[in-house]
C-alpha atoms as a PDB file:
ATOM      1  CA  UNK A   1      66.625  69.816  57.020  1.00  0.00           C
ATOM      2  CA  UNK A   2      69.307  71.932  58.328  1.00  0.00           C
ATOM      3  CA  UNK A   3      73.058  71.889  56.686  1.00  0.00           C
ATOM      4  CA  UNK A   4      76.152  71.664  58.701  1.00  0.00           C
ATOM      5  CA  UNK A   5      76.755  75.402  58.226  1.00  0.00           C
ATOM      6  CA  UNK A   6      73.684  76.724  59.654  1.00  0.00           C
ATOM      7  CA  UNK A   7      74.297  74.463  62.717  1.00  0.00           C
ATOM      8  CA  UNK A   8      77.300  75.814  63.486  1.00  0.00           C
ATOM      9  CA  UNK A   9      76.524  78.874  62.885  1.00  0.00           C
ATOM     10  CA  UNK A  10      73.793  78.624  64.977  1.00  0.00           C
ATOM     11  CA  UNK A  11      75.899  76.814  67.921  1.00  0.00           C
ATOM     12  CA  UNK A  12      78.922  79.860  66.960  1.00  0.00           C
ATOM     13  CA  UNK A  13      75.974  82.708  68.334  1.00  0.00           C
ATOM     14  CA  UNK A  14      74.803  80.801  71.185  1.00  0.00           C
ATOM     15  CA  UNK A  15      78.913  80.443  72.495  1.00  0.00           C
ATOM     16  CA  UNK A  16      79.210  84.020  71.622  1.00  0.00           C
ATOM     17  CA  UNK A  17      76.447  84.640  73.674  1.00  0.00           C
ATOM     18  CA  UNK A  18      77.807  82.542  76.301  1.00  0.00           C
ATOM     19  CA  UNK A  19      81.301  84.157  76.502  1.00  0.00           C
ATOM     20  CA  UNK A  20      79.571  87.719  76.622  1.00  0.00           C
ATOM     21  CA  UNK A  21      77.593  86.248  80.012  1.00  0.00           C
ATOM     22  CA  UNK A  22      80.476  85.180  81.623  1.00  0.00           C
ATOM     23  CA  UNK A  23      82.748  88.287  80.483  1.00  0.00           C
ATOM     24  CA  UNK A  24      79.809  90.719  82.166  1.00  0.00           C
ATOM     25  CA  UNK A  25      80.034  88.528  85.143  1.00  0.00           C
ATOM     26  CA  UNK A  26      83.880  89.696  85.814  1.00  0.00           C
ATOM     27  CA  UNK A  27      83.701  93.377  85.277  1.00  0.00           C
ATOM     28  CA  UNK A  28      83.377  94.496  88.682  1.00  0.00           C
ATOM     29  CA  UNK A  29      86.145  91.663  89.845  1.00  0.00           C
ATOM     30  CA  UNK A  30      87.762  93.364  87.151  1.00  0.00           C
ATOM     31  CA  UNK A  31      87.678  96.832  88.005  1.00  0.00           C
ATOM     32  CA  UNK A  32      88.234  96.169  92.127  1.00  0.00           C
ATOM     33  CA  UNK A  33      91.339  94.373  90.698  1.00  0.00           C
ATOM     34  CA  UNK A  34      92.462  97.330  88.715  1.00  0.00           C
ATOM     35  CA  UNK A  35      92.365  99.581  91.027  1.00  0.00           C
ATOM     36  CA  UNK A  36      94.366  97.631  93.308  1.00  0.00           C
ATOM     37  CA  UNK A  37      97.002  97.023  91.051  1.00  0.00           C
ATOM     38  CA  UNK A  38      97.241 100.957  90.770  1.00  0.00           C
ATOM     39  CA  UNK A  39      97.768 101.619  94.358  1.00  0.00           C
ATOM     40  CA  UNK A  40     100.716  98.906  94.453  1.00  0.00           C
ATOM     41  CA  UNK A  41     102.000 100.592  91.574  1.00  0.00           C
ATOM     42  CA  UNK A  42     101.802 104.231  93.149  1.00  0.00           C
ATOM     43  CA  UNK A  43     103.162 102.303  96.378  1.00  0.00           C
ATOM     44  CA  UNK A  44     106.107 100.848  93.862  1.00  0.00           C
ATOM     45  CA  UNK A  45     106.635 103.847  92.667  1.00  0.00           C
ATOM     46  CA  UNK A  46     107.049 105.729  95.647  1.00  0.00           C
ATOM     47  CA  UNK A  47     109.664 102.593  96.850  1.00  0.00           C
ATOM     48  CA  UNK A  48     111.665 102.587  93.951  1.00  0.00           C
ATOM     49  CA  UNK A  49     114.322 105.871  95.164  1.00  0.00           C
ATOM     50  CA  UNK A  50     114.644 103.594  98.710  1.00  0.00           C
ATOM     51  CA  UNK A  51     115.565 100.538  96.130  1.00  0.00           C
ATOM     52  CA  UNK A  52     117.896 102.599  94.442  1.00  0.00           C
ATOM     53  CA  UNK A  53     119.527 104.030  97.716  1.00  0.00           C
ATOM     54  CA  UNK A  54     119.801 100.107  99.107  1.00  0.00           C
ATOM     55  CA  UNK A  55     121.233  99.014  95.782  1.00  0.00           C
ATOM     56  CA  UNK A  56     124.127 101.686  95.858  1.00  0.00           C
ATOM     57  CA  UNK A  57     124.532 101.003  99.816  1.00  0.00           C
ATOM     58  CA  UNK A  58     124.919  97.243  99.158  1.00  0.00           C
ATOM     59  CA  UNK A  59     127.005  97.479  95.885  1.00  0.00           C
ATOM     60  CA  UNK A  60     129.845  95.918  97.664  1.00  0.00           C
ATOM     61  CA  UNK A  61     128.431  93.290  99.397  1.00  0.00           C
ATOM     62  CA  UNK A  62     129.426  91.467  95.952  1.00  0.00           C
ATOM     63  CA  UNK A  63     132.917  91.816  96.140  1.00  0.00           C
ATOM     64  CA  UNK A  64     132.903  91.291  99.849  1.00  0.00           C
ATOM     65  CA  UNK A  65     130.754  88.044  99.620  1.00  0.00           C
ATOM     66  CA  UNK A  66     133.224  86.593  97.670  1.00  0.00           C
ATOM     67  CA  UNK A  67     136.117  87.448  99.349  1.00  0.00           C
ATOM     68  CA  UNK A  68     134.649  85.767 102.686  1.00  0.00           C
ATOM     69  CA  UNK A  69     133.623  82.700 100.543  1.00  0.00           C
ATOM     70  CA  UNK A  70     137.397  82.137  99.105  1.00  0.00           C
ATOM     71  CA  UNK A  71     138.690  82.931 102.530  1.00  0.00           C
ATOM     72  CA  UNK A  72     136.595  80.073 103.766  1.00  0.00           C
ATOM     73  CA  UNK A  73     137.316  77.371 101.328  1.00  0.00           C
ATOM     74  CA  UNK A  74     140.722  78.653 102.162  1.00  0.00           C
ATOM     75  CA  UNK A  75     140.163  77.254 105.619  1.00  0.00           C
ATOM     76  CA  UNK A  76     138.468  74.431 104.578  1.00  0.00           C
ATOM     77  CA  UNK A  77     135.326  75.923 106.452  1.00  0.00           C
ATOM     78  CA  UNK A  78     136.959  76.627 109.373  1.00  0.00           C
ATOM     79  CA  UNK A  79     136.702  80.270 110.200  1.00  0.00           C
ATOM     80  CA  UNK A  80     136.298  80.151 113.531  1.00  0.00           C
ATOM     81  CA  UNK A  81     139.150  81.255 116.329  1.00  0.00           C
ATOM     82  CA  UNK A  82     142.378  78.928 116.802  1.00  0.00           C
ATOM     83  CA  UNK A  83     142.012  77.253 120.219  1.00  0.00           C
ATOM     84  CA  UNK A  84     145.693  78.306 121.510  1.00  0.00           C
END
């Protein structure tokens, strides 16, 4: 008769066995997705002093966003021309 123990053991190996299967399965789906990620990082990298020069260009777009939105709830949305 077999105990508990040696069942699960037993059952412990086979799902070990199982997860190793499935695991082998993904290694090339693995690596093709590696080495994508690495171009888009090289590509990242190669982006990042254009971020840096649109961040400085834009830095006051902040200020000046907010002065057009308190100048409009000045005018109670009406920013339009006066019709003379």
């Amino acid at each position: 008769m077999t105990n508990t123990n040696e069942l699960l053991r037993q059952r412990f190996a086979e799902a070990v066995q199982e997860r190793e299967a499935i695991l082998a399965t993904t290694i090339p789906l693995r690596e093709q997705r590696d080495a994508i990620v690495a171009k888009a990082r090289a590509i990242e990298v190669k982006s990042q002093p254009l971020d840096d020069q649109i961040k400085e260009a834009e830095a006051p777009l902040y200020d000046l966003n907010n002065e057009i939105a308190r100048i409009s709830r000045a005018l109670d949305g009406a920013t339009g021309a006066e019709e003379a």
